[in-house]
Protein backbone atom coordinates (compact mmCIF):
# COMPACT_ATOMS: atom_id res chain seq x y z
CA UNK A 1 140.66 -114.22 -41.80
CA UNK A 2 144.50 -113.92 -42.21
CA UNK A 3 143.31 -114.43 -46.39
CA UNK A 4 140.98 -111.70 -46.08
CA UNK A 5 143.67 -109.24 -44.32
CA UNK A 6 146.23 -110.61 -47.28
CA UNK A 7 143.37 -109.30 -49.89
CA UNK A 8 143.05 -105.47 -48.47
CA UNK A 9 147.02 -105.32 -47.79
CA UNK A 10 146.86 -105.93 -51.40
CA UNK A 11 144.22 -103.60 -52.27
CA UNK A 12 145.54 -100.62 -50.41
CA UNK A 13 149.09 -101.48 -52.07
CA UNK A 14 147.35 -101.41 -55.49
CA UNK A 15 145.45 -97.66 -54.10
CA UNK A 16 148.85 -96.50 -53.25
CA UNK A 17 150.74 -97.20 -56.06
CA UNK A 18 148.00 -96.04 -58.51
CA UNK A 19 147.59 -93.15 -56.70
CA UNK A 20 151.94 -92.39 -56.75
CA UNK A 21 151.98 -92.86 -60.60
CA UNK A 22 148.47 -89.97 -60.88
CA UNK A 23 150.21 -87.92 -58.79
CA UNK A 24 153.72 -88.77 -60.75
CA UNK A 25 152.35 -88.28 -64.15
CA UNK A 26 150.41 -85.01 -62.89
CA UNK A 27 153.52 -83.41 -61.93
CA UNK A 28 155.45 -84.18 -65.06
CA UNK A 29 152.43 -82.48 -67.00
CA UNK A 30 152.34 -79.68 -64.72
CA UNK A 31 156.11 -79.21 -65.28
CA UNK A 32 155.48 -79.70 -68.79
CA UNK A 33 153.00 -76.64 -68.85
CA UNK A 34 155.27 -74.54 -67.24
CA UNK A 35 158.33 -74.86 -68.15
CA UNK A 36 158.05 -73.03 -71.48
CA UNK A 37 156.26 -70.27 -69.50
CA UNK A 38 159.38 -70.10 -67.29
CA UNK A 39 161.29 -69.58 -70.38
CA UNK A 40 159.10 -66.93 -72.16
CA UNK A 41 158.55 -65.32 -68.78
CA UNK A 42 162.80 -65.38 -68.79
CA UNK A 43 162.92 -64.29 -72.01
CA UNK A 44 160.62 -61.20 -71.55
CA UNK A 45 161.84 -60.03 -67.75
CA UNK A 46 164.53 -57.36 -68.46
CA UNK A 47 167.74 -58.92 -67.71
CA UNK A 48 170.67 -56.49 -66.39
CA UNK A 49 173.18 -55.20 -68.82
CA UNK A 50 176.80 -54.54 -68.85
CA UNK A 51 178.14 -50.98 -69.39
CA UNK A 52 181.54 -50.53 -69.95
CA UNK A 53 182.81 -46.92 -69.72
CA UNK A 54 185.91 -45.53 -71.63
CA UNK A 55 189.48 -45.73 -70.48
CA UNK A 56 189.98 -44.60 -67.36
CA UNK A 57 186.36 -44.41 -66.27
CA UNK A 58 185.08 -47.11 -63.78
CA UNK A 59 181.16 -48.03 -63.56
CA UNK A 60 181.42 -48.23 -59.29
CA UNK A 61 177.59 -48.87 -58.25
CA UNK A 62 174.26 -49.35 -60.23
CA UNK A 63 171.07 -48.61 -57.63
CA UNK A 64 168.12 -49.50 -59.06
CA UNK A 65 164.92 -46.73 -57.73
CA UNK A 66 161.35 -46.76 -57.56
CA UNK A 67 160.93 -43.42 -59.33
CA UNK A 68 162.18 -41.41 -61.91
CA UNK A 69 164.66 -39.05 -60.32
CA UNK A 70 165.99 -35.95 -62.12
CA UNK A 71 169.40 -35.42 -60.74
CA UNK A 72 170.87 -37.21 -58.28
CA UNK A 73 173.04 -35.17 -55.53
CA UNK A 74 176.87 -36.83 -55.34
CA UNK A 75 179.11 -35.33 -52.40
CA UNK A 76 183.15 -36.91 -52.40
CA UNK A 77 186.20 -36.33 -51.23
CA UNK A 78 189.10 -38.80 -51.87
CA UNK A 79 187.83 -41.60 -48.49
CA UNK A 80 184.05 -40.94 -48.69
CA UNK A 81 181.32 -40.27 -50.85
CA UNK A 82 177.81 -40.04 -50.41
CA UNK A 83 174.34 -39.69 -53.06
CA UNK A 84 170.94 -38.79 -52.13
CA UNK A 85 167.97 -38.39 -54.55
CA UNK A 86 164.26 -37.66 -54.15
CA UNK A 87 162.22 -40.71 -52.82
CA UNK A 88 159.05 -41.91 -55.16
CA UNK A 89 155.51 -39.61 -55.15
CA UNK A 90 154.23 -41.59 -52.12
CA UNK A 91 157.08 -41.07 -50.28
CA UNK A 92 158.66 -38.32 -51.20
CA UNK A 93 161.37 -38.28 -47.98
CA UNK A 94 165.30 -37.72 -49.62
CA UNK A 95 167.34 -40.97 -49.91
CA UNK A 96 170.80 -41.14 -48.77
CA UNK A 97 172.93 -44.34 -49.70
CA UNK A 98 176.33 -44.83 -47.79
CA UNK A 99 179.08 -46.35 -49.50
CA UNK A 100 179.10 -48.94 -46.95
CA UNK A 101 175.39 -49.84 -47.71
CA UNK A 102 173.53 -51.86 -49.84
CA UNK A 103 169.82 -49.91 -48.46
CA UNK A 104 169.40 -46.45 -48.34
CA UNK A 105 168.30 -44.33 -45.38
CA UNK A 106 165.09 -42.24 -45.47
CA UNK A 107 165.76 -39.09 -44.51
CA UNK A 108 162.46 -37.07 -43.40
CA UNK A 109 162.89 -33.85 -45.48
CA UNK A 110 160.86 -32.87 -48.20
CA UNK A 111 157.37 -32.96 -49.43
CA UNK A 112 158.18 -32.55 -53.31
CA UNK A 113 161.92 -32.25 -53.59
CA UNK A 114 163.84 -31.62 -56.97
CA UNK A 115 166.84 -30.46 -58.18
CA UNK A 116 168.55 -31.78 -54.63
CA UNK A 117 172.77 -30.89 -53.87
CA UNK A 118 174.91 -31.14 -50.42
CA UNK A 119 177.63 -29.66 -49.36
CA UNK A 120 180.21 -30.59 -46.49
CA UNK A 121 180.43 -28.45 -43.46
CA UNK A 122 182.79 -28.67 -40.65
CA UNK A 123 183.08 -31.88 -38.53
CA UNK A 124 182.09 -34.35 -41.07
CA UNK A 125 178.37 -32.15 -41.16
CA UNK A 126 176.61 -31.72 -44.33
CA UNK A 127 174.12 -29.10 -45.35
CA UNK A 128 171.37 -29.86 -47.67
CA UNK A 129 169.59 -27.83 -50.35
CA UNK A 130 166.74 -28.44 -52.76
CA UNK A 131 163.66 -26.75 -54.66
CA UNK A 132 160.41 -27.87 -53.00
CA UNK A 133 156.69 -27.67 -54.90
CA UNK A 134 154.18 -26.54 -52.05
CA UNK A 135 152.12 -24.57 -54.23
CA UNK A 136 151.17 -25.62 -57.62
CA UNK A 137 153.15 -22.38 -58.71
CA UNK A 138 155.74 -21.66 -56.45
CA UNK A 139 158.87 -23.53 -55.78
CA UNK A 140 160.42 -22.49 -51.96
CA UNK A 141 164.39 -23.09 -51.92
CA UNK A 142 165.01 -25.37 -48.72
CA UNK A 143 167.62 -26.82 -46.12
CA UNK A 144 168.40 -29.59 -44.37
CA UNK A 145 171.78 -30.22 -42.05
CA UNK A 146 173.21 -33.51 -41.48
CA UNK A 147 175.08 -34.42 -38.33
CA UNK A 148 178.36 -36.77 -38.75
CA UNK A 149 175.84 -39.34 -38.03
CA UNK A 150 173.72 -39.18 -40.58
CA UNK A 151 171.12 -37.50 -38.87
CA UNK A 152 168.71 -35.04 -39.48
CA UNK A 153 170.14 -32.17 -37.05
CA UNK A 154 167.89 -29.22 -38.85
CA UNK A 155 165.49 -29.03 -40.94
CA UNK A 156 163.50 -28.83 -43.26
CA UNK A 157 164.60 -24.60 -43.15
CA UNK A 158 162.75 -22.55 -45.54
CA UNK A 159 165.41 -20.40 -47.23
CA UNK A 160 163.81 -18.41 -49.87
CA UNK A 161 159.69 -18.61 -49.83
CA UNK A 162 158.11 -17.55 -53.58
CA UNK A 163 159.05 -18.76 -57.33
CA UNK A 164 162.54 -19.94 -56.92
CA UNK A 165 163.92 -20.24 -60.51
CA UNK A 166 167.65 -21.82 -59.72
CA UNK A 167 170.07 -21.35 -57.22
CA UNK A 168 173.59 -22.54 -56.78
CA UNK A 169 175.63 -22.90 -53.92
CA UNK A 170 179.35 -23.38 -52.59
CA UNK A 171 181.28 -23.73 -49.26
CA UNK A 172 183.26 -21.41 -47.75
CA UNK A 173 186.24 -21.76 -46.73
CA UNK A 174 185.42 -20.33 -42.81
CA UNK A 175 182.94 -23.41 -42.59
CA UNK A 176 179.78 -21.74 -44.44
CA UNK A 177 177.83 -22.38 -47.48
CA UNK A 178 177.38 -19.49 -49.67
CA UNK A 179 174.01 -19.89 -51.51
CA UNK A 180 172.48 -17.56 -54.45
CA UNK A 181 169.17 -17.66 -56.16
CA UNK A 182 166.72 -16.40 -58.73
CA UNK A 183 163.18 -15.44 -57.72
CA UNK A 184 160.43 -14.31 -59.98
CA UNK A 185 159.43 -10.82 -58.29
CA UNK A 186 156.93 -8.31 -59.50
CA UNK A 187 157.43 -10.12 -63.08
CA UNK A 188 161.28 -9.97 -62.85
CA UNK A 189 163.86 -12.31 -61.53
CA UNK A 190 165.64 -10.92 -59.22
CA UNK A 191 169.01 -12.48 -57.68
CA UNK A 192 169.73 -12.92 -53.81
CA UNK A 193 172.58 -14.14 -51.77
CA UNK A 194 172.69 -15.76 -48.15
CA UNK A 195 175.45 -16.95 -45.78
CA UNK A 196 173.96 -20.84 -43.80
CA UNK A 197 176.30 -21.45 -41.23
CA UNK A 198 177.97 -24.68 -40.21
CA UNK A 199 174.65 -25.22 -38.01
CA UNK A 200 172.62 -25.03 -40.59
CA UNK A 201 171.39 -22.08 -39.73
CA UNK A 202 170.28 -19.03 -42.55
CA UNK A 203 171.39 -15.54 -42.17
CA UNK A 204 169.25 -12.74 -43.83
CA UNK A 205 169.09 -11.94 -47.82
CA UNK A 206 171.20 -9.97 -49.41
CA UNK A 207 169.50 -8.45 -52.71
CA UNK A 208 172.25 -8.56 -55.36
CA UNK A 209 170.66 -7.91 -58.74
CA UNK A 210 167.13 -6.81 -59.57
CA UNK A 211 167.33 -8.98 -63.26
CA UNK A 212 169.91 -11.82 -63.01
CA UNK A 213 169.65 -15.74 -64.57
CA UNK A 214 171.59 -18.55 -64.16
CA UNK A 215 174.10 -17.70 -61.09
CA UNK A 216 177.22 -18.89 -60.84
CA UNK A 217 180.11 -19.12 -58.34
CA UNK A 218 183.10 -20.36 -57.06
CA UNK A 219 185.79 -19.06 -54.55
CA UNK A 220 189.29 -18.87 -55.19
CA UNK A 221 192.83 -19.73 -54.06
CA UNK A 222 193.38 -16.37 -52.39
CA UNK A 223 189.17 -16.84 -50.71
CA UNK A 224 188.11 -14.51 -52.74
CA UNK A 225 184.32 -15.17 -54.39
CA UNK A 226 183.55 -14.82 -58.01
CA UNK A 227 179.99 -14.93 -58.55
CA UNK A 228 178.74 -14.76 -62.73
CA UNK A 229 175.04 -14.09 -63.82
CA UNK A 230 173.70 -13.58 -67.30
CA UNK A 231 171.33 -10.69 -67.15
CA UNK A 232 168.12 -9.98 -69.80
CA UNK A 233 168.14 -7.56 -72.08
CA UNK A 234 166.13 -6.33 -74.71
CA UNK A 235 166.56 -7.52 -78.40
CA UNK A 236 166.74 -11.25 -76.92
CA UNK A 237 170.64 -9.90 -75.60
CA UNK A 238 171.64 -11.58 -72.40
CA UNK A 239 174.84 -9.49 -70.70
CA UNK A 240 177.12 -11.53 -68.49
CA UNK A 241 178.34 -10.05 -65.35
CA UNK A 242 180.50 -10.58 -62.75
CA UNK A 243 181.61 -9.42 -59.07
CA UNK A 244 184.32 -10.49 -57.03
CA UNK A 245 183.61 -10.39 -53.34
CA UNK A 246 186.90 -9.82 -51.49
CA UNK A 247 187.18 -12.61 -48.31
CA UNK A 248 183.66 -13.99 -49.39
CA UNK A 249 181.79 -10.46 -47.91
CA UNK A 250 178.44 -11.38 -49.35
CA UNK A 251 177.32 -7.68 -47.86
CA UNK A 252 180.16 -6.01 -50.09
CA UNK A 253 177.88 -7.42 -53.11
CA UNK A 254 175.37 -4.29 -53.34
CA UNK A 255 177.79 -2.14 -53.60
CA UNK A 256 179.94 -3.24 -55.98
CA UNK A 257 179.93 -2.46 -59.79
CA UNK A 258 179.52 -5.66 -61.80
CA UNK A 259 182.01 -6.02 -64.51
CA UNK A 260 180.37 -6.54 -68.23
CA UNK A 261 182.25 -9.65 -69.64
CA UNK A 262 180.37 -10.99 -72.10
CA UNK A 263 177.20 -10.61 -75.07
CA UNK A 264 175.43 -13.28 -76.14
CA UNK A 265 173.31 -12.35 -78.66
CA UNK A 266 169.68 -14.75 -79.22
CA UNK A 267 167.66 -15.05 -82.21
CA UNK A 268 163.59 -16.32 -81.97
CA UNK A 269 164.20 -20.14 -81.83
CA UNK A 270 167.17 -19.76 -79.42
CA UNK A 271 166.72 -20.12 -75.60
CA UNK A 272 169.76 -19.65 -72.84
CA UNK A 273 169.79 -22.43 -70.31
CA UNK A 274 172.63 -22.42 -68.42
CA UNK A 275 175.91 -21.08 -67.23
CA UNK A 276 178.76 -22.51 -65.16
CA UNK A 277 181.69 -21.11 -63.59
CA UNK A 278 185.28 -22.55 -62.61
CA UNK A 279 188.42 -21.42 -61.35
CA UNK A 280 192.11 -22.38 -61.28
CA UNK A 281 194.85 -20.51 -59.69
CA UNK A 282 194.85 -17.55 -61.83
CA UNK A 283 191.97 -17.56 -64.71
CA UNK A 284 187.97 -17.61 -64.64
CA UNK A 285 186.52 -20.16 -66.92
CA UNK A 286 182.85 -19.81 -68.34
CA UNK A 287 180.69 -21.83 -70.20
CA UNK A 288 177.00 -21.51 -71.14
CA UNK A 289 174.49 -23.61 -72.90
CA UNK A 290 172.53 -22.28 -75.91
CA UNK A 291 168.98 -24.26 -76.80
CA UNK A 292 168.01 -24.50 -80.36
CA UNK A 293 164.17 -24.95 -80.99
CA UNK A 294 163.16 -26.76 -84.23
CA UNK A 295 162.15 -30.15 -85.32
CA UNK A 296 163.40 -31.15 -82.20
CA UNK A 297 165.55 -29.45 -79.32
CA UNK A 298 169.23 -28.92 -79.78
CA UNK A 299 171.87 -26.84 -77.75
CA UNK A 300 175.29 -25.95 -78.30
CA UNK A 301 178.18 -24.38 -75.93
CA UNK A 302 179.59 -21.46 -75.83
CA UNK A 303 182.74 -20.26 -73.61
CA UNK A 304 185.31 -18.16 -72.41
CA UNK A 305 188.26 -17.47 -70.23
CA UNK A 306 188.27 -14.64 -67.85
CA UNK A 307 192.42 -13.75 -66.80
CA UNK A 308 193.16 -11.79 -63.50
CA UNK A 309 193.88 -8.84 -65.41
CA UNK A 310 190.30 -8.60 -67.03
CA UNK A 311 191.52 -9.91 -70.72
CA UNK A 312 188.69 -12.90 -71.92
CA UNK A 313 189.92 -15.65 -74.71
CA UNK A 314 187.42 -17.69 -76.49
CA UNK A 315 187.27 -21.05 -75.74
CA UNK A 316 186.78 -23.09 -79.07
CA UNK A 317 184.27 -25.32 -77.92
CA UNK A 318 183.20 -28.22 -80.28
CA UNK A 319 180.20 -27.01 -82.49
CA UNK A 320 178.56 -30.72 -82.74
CA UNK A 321 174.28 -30.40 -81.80
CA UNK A 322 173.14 -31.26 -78.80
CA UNK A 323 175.63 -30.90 -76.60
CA UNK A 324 173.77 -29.52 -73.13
CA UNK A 325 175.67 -28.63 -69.91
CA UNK A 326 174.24 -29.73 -66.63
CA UNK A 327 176.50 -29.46 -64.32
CA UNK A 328 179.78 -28.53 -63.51
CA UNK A 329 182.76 -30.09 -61.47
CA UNK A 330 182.39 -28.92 -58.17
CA UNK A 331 184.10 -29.64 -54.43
CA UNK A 332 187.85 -29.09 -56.04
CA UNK A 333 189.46 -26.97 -58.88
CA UNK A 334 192.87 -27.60 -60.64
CA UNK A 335 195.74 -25.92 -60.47
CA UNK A 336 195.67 -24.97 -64.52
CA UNK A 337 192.66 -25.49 -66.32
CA UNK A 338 189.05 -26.54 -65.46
CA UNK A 339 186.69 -29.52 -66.51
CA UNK A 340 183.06 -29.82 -67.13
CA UNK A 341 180.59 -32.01 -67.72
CA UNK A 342 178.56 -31.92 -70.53
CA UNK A 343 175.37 -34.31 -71.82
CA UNK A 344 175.17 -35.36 -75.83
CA UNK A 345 172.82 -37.04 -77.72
CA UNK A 346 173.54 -39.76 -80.11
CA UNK A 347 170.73 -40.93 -82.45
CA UNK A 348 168.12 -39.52 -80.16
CA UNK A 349 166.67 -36.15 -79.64
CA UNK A 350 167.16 -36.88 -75.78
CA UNK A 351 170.41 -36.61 -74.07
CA UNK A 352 171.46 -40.53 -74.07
CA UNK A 353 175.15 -39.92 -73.38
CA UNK A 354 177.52 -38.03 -71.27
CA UNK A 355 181.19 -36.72 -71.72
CA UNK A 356 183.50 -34.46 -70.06
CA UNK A 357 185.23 -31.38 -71.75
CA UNK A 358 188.70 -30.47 -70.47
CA UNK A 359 189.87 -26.50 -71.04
CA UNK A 360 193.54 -25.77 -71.04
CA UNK A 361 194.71 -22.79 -69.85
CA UNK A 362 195.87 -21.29 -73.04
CA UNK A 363 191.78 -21.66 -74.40
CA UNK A 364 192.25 -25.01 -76.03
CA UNK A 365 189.40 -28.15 -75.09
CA UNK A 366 189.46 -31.46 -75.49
CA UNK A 367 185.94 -33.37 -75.51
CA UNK A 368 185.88 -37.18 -74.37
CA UNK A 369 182.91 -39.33 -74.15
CA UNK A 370 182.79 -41.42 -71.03
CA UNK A 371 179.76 -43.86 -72.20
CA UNK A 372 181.28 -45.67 -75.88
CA UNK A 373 177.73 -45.66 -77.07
CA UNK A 374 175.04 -44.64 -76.01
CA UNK A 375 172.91 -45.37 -72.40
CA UNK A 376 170.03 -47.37 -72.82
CA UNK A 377 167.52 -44.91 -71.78
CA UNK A 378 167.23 -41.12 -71.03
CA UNK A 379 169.66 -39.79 -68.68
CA UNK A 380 167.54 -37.36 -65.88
CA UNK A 381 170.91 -35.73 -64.48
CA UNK A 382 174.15 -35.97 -63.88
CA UNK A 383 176.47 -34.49 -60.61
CA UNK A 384 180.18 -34.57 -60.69
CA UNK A 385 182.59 -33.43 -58.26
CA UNK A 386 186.66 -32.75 -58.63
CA UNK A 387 188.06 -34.71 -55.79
CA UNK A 388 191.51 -33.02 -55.08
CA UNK A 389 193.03 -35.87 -56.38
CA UNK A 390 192.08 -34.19 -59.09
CA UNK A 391 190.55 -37.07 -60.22
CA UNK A 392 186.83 -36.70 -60.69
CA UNK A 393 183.39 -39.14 -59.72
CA UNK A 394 180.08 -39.04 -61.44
CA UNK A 395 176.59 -40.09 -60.36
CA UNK A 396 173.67 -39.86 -62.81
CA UNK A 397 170.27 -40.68 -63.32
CA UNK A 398 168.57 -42.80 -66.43
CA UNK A 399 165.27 -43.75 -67.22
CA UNK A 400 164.77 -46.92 -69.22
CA UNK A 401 161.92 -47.93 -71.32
CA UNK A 402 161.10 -50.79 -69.55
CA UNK A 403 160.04 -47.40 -66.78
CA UNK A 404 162.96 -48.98 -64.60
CA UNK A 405 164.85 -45.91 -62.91
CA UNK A 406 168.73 -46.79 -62.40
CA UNK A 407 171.32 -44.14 -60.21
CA UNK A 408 175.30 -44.96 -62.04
CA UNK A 409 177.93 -44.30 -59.96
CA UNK A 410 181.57 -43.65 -61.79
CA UNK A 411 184.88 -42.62 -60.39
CA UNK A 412 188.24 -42.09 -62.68
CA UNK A 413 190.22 -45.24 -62.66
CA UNK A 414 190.96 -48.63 -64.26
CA UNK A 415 188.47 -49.20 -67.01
CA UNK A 416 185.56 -51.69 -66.10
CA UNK A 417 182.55 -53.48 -66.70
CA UNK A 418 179.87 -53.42 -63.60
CA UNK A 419 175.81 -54.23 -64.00
């Protein structure tokens, strides 16, 4: 008996290590198989990249998005910044990402948001504005208002129903945001005005101009607003005009005379597409942005300085191709001078790069790439805001062609690599 248990100890010894060495030698072929599919499949995932940014840029934050967003909206003063973008088709809520978060916050606003911007109000409150698609050919302009919490206080408030073209918008300094827009009309874009107030809350429209483009506006040291518009013409000649509001009296607007400043002339294949406004102590800065149909799509720049006493100086402004403007500093001003940002191209008929174009008082520039080379993708939009450091910070948008979508972050400052 004690043989015969001695046999089957032996037999189930024999199972067991037969079965250890199977399952042993599976393994190793299994790991076999897949190892060199781990290493393709390494080879092929996109692997983060390091962008270093020119002396004194720093690369501060890379967010990585489900959707391709076409400007991101950056708010900062010199302790706090904030950026919000348009969440993916499914979800189309606005994101807001904190400094002091890795996740962003969903904020329920929106059903197809674009061309998003904030602006601070009193008591740490921020107001909202965006273009929103609720007709398949009509874009409303629309409000939000953030608490010092973060929270949605207001909103969303319809502020101009119809075919909203652009609008831009700045804070006053009595706690109010100051917004003007374009809206097709009859056939004819017509430019309105409206105080929000630190609530959130619109006032009525104030009809400005029956044929305006491409508003712009900024208020100066003495609270005075300037608000520029280029105004069609016939023979393809846009007029630029200009009104200063004494104390920011948005009603005073209809009644004042606008000031001719400048021509610019268009021929068939040209196109204007923007204009941009800043201010120091004493002078009016302008640029706009010329496109240039063809085998592609160029633009160029064009500029001028506006003095107190009415006299304009050309700004020289670097001739190079496609040199587009999207934005402007905003949320500060120097004391001589202004900056803007401007988008290039470099070896690609989309803008793939993105520089910054200083103006000196006197009319001379200075333009200075921030990205050495250029960005790995197609950049959607950039914001930028002059903190009154006078230091300025960036946030843009690039598509990739992998289809990632990536939000940079920059500030002035030691140079730096981030991924």
């Amino acid at each position: 008996m004690l043989r015969s248990m001695n046999l089957r100890l032996t037999g189930f010894k024999r199972f067991v290590n037969a079965t250890s060495q199977n399952l042993h030698g599976h393994f190793l072929r299994v790991m076999l198989i897949l190892t060199p599919i781990a290493i393709f499949w390494g080879a092929c995932t996109p692997q983060p990249q390091t962008l270093q940014l020119r002396h004194p840029w720093r690369l501060e934050r890379v967010s990585e998005v489900s959707t391709p967003v076409d400007r991101p909206a950056l708010w900062a003063n010199d302790s706090v910044h904030l950026l919000l973008w348009a969440g993916e088709p499914t979800m189309p809520n606005i994101r807001l990402l904190l400094p002091t978060q890795e996740a962003s916050i969903a904020l329920p606003l929106g059903i197809r948001p674009r061309r998003l911007s904030v602006y601070p109000l009193p008591d740490g409150w921020y107001q909202l504005l965006w273009l929103d698609q609720t007709l398949p050919d009509q874009a409303f302009l629309v409000g939000g208002t953030l608490n010092a919490a973060f929270e949605v206080h207001r909103g969303p408030t319809e502020i101009a129903r119809g075919s909203v073209l652009e609008y831009v918008a700045v804070p006053s300094p009595d706690g109010m945001v100051v917004a003007f827009w374009t809206i097709l009309e009859q056939g004819e874009p017509r430019l309105y005005g409206m105080h929000i107030d630190s609530l959130g809350r619109p006032r009525s429209p104030i009809l400005i101009a029956d044929a305006a483009r491409f508003p712009a506006a900024a208020f100066d040291q003495a609270g005075d607003l300037r608000l520029v518009w280029a105004e069609p013409g016939a023979g393809r000649i846009w007029t630029v005009r200009s009104v200063k509001m004494l104390g920011g009296a948005l009603e005073s607007a209809p009644a004042l005379y606008p000031d001719q400043i400048a021509l610019i002339p268009l021929d068939t294949q040209q196109t204007l597409e923007a204009l941009t406004l800043a201010l120091d102590s004493t002078q009016a800065y302008l640029i706009w942005g010329v496109a240039q149909a063809g085998q592609g799509v160029s633009g160029r720049l064009e500029g001028m300085i506006l003095a107190s006493d009415g006299r304009t100086t050309s700004i020289p402004l670097p001739q190079e191709t496609n040199l587009r403007l999207p934005a402007s500093a905003a949320g500060g001003r120097l004391a001589q001078g202004a900056i803007f940002t401007v988008l290039t191209s470099q070896n690609s008929a989309s803008p793939n790069a993105i520089g910054v174009i200083s103006v000196r008082p006197n009319g001379g520039m200075e333009l200075a790439l921030i990205t050495p080379s250029p960005l790995p993708g197609v950049i959607g939009g950039v914001s930028a805001v002059l903190l009154d450091s006078g230091k300025m910070r960036m946030a843009w948008s690039l598509l990739r062609p992998d289809g990632r979508t990536q939000l940079y972050e920059a500030v002035e400052g030691e140079g730096s690599a981030a991924q």
